[in-house]
Protein backbone atom coordinates (compact mmCIF):
# COMPACT_ATOMS: atom_id res chain seq x y z
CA UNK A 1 48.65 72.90 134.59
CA UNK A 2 50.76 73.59 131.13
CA UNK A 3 47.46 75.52 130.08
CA UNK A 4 47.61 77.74 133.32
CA UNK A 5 51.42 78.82 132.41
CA UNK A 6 50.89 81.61 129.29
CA UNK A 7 47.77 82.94 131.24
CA UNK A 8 50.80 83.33 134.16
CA UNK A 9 53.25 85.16 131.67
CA UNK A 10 50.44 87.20 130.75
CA UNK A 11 49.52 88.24 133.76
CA UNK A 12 53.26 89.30 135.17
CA UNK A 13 53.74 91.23 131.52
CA UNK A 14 50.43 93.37 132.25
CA UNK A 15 51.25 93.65 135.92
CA UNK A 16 54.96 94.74 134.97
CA UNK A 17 53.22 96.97 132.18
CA UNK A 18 51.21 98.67 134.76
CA UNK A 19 53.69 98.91 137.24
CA UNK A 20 56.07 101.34 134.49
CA UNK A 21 56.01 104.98 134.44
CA UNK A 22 53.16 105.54 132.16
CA UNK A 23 54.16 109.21 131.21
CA UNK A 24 58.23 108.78 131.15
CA UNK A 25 59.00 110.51 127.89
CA UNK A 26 61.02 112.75 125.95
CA UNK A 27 61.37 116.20 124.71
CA UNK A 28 62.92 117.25 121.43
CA UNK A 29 64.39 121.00 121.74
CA UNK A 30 65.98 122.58 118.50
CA UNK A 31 66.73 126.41 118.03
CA UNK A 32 69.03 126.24 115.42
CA UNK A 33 72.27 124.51 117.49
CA UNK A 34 71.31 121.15 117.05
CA UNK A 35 68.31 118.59 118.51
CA UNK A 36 69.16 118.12 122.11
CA UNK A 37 66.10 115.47 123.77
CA UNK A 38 65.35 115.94 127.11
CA UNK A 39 64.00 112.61 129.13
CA UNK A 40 61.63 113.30 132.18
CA UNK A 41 64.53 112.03 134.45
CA UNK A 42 66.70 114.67 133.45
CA UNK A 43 64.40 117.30 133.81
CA UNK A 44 63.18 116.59 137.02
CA UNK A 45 66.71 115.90 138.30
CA UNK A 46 67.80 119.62 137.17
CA UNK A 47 68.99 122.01 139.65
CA UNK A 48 66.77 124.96 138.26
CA UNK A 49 63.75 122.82 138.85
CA UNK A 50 60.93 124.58 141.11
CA UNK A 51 57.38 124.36 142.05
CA UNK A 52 55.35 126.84 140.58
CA UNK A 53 51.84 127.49 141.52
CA UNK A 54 49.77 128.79 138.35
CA UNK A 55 46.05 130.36 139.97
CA UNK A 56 43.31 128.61 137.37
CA UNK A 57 45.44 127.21 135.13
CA UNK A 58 44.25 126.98 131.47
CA UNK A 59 43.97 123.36 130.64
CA UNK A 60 43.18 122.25 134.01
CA UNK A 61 40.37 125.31 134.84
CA UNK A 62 41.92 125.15 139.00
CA UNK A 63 44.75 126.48 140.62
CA UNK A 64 47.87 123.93 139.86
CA UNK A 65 51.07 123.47 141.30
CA UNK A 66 54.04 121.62 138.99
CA UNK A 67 57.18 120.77 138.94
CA UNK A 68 58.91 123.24 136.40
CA UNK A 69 61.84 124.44 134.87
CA UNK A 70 62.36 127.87 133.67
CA UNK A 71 61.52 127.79 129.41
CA UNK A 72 63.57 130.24 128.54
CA UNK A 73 66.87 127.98 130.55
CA UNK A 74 66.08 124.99 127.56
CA UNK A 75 66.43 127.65 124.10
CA UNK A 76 69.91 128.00 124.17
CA UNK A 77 71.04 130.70 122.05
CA UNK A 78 66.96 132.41 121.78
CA UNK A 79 66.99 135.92 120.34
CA UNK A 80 64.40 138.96 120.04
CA UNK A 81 62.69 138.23 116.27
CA UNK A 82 63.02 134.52 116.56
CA UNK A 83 60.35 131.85 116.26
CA UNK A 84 59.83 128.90 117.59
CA UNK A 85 57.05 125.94 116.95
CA UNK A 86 55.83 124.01 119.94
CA UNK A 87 54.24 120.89 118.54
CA UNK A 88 51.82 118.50 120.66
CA UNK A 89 51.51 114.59 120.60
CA UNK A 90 48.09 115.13 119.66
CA UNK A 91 48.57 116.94 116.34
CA UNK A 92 48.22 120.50 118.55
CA UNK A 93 50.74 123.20 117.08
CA UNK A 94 51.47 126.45 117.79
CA UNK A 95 53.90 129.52 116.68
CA UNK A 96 55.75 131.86 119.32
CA UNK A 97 57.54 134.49 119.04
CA UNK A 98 61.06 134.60 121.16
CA UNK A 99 59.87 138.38 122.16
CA UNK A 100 56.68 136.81 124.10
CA UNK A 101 59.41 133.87 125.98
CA UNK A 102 62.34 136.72 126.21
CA UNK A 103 59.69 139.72 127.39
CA UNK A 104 60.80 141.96 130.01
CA UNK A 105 57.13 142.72 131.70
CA UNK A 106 57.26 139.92 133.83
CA UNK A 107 55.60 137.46 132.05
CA UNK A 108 57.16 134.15 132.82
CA UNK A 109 57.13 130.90 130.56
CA UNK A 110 58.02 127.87 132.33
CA UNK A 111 58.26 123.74 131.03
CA UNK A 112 56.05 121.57 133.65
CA UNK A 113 57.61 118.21 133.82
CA UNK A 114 54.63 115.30 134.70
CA UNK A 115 56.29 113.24 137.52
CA UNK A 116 55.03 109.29 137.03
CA UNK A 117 55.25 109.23 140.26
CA UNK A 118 52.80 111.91 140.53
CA UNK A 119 50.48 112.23 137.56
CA UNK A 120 48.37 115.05 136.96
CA UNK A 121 44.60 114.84 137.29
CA UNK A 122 42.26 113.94 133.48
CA UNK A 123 41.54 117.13 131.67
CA UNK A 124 38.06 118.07 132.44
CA UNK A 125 35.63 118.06 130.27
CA UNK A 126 37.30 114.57 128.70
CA UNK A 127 40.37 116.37 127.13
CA UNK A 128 42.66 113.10 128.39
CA UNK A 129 45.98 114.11 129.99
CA UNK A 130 48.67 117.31 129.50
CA UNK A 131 51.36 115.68 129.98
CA UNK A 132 54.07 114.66 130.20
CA UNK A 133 55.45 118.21 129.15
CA UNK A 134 52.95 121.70 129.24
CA UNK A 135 54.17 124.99 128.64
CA UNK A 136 52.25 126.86 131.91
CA UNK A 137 52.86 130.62 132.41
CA UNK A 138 52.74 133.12 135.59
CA UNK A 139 51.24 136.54 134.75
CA UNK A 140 50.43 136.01 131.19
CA UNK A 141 48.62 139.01 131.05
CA UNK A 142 51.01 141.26 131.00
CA UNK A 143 53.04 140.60 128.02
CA UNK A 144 49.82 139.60 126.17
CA UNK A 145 49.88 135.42 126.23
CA UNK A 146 46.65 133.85 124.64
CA UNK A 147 44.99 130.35 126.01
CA UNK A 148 46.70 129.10 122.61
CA UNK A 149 50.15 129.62 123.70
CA UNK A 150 49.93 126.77 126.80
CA UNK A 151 50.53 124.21 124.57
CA UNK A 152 50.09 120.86 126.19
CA UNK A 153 50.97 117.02 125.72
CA UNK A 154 54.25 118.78 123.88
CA UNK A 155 56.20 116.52 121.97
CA UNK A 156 58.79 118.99 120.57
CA UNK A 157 60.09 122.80 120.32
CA UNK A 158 62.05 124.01 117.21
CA UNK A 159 63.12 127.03 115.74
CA UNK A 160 60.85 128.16 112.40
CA UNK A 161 60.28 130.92 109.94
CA UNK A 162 57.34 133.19 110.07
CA UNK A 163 53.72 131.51 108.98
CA UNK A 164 53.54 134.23 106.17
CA UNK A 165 56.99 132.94 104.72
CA UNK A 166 56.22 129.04 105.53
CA UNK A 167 52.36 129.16 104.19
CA UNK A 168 51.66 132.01 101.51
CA UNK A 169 48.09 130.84 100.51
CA UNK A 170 46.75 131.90 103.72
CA UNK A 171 47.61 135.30 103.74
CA UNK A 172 45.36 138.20 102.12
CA UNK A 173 46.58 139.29 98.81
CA UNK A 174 48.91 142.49 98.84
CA UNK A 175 45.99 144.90 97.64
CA UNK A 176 44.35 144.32 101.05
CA UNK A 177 45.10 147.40 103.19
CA UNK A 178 46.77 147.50 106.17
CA UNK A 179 43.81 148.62 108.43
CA UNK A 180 41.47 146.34 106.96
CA UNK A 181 39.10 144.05 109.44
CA UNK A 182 40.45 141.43 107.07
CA UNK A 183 44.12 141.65 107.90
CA UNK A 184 42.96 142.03 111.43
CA UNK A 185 41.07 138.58 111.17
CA UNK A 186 44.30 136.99 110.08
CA UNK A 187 46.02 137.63 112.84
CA UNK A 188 43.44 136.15 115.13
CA UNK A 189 42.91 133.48 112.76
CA UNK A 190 46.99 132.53 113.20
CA UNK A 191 46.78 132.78 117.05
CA UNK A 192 43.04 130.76 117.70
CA UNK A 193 42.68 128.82 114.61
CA UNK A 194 45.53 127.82 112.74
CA UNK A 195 46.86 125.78 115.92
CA UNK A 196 44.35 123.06 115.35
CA UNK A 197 43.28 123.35 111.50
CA UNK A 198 44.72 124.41 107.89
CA UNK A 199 43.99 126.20 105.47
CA UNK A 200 43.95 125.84 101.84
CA UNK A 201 45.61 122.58 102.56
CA UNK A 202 48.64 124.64 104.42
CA UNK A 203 49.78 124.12 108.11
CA UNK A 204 51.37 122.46 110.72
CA UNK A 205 48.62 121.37 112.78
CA UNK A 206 47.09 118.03 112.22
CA UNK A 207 43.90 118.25 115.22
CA UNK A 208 40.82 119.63 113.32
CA UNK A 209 39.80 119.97 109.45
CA UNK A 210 40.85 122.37 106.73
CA UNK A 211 38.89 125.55 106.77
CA UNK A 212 38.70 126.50 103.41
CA UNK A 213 38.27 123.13 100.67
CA UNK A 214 36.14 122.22 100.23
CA UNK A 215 34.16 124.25 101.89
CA UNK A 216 34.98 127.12 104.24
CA UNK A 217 32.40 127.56 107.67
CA UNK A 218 30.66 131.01 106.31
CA UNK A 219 29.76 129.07 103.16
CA UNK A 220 27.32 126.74 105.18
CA UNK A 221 26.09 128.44 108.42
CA UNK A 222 24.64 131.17 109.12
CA UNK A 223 26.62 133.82 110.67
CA UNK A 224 25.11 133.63 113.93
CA UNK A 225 25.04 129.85 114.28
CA UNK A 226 28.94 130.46 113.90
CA UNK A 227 29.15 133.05 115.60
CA UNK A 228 27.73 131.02 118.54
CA UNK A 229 30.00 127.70 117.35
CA UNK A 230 33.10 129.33 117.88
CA UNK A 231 32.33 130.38 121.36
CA UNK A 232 30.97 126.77 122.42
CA UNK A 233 31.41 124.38 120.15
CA UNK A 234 28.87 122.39 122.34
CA UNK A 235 25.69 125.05 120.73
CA UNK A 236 25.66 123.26 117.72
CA UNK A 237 26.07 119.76 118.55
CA UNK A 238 26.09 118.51 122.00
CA UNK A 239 29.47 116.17 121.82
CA UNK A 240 30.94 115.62 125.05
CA UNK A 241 33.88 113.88 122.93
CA UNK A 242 34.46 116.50 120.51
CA UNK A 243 38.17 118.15 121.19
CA UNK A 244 37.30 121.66 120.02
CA UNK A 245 37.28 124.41 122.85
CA UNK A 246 35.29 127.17 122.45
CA UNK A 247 36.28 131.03 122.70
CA UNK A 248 33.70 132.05 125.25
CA UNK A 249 34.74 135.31 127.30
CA UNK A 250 36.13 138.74 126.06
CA UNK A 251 39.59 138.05 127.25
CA UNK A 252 39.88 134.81 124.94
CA UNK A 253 38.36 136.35 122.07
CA UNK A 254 36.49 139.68 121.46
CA UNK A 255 33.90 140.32 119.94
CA UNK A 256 36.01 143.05 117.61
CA UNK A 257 38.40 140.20 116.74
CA UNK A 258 35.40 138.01 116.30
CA UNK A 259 34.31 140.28 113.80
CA UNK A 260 37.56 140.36 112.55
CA UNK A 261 38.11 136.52 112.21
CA UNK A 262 34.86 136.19 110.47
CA UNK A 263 35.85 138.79 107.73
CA UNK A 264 38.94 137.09 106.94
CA UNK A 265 37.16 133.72 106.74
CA UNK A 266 34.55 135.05 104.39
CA UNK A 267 37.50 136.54 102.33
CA UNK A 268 39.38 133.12 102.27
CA UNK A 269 36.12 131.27 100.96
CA UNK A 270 36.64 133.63 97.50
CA UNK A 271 40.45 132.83 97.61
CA UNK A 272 40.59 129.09 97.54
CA UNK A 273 43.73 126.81 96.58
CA UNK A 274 43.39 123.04 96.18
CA UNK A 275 45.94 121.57 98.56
């Protein structure tokens, strides 16, 4: 019988473990006044919480209805020309400017709080779960929101500088004009890239490898094999695992900025700096 009594106190600590709220977290907000950390209690318990339906939602690929709070209601003191850095649990990070949150097109950003009472469905496509806290927006569109900027599995939001001021060896040199493809390519390369990978050793995001050392992607495949890479990853090796998405319609990613990103890429392979 004294044998049977640790397999007992095992079994009520993993029934009591399974029997917590898997997905009760945190949030860590700063814009400059402080860190103020937000629990999922006290987000679901505000009194500007709503359900929000979001018509084929970007993680989840279906219509989703959540249990949100207006974004813009958590940035206290947010103004036009700020920045701010939403960083995931999973290494995911991602720039915004305060004009996309503050935008008066009717573009709406709103913080979906993941009930444990409720959980969300699995990603598809073996992503693993969004929550507990995903930045989901109504009519995107109009004020211009990419698939990047529905950051999910957040872990915090704080003000930052501009990525030219924060990482300078990404940037094209000065003597690249302003209407070249390769300044063009940057741009896309901040907003689709630079979320989940560096650079030249520089960046926030922690998800996928460097880009550029030791080698950068135009330096060992062929144009179109990369071409064809970056809009399914899943064309060059068929990895049901891997956590790269791919770029595969014209709204995502055009072909002109496709062309665009590739140009800068090709231009960062002769402009290297060891991390």
């Amino acid at each position: 019988m004294k044998g049977l009594i640790p397999l007992r106190r095992c079994l009520c600590l993993l029934a009591l473990c399974l029997a917590l709220p898997v997905h009760a977290a945190s949030l860590n907000i700063d814009t400059g006044h402080g860190v103020r950390t937000w629990t999922t209690e006290a987000l679901l318990a505000r009194p500007d919480l709503q359900t929000v339906t979001v018509p084929v939602d970007v993680a989840f690929r279906q219509t989703m209805h959540f249990r949100a709070v207006p974004l813009r209601a958590l940035l206290p003191g947010l103004e036009h020309g700020d920045r701010l850095q939403f960083v995931a649990h999973d290494g995911f990070s991602v720039d915004i400017a305060a004009d996309t949150i503050l935008n008066k097109k009717g573009a709406t950003a709103w913080l979906a709080i993941e009930d444990p009472a409720h959980p969300w469905p699995a990603l598809p496509g073996n992503k693993g779960d969004a929550g507990p806290f995903y930045v989901v927006w109504l009519r995107p569109a109009v004020a211009g929101v990419s698939i990047e900027q529905w950051p999910y599995q957040l872990a915090r939001i704080q003000r930052t500088k501009d990525i030219a001021e924060r990482f300078a060896h990404i940037a094209p040199d000065a003597s690249v004009p302003a209407q070249s493809p390769i300044r063009r390519g940057y741009a896309v390369f901040q907003r689709t890239c630079f979320t989940c990978h560096t650079l030249n050793g520089e960046g926030d995001a922690q998800m996928g490898p460097d880009l550029n050392i030791p080698y950068n992607p135009t330096e060992y495949l062929r144009q179109d094999l990369l071409r064809a890479f970056i809009r399914n990853p899943q064309s060059l090796h068929h990895w049901p695992q891997a956590r790269m998405h791919g770029f595969p319609t014209q709204e995502s990613l055009s072909d002109a900025d496709l062309d665009a990103l590739l140009a800068y890429l090709r231009y960062m392979a002769q402009h290297k700096v060891s991390p």
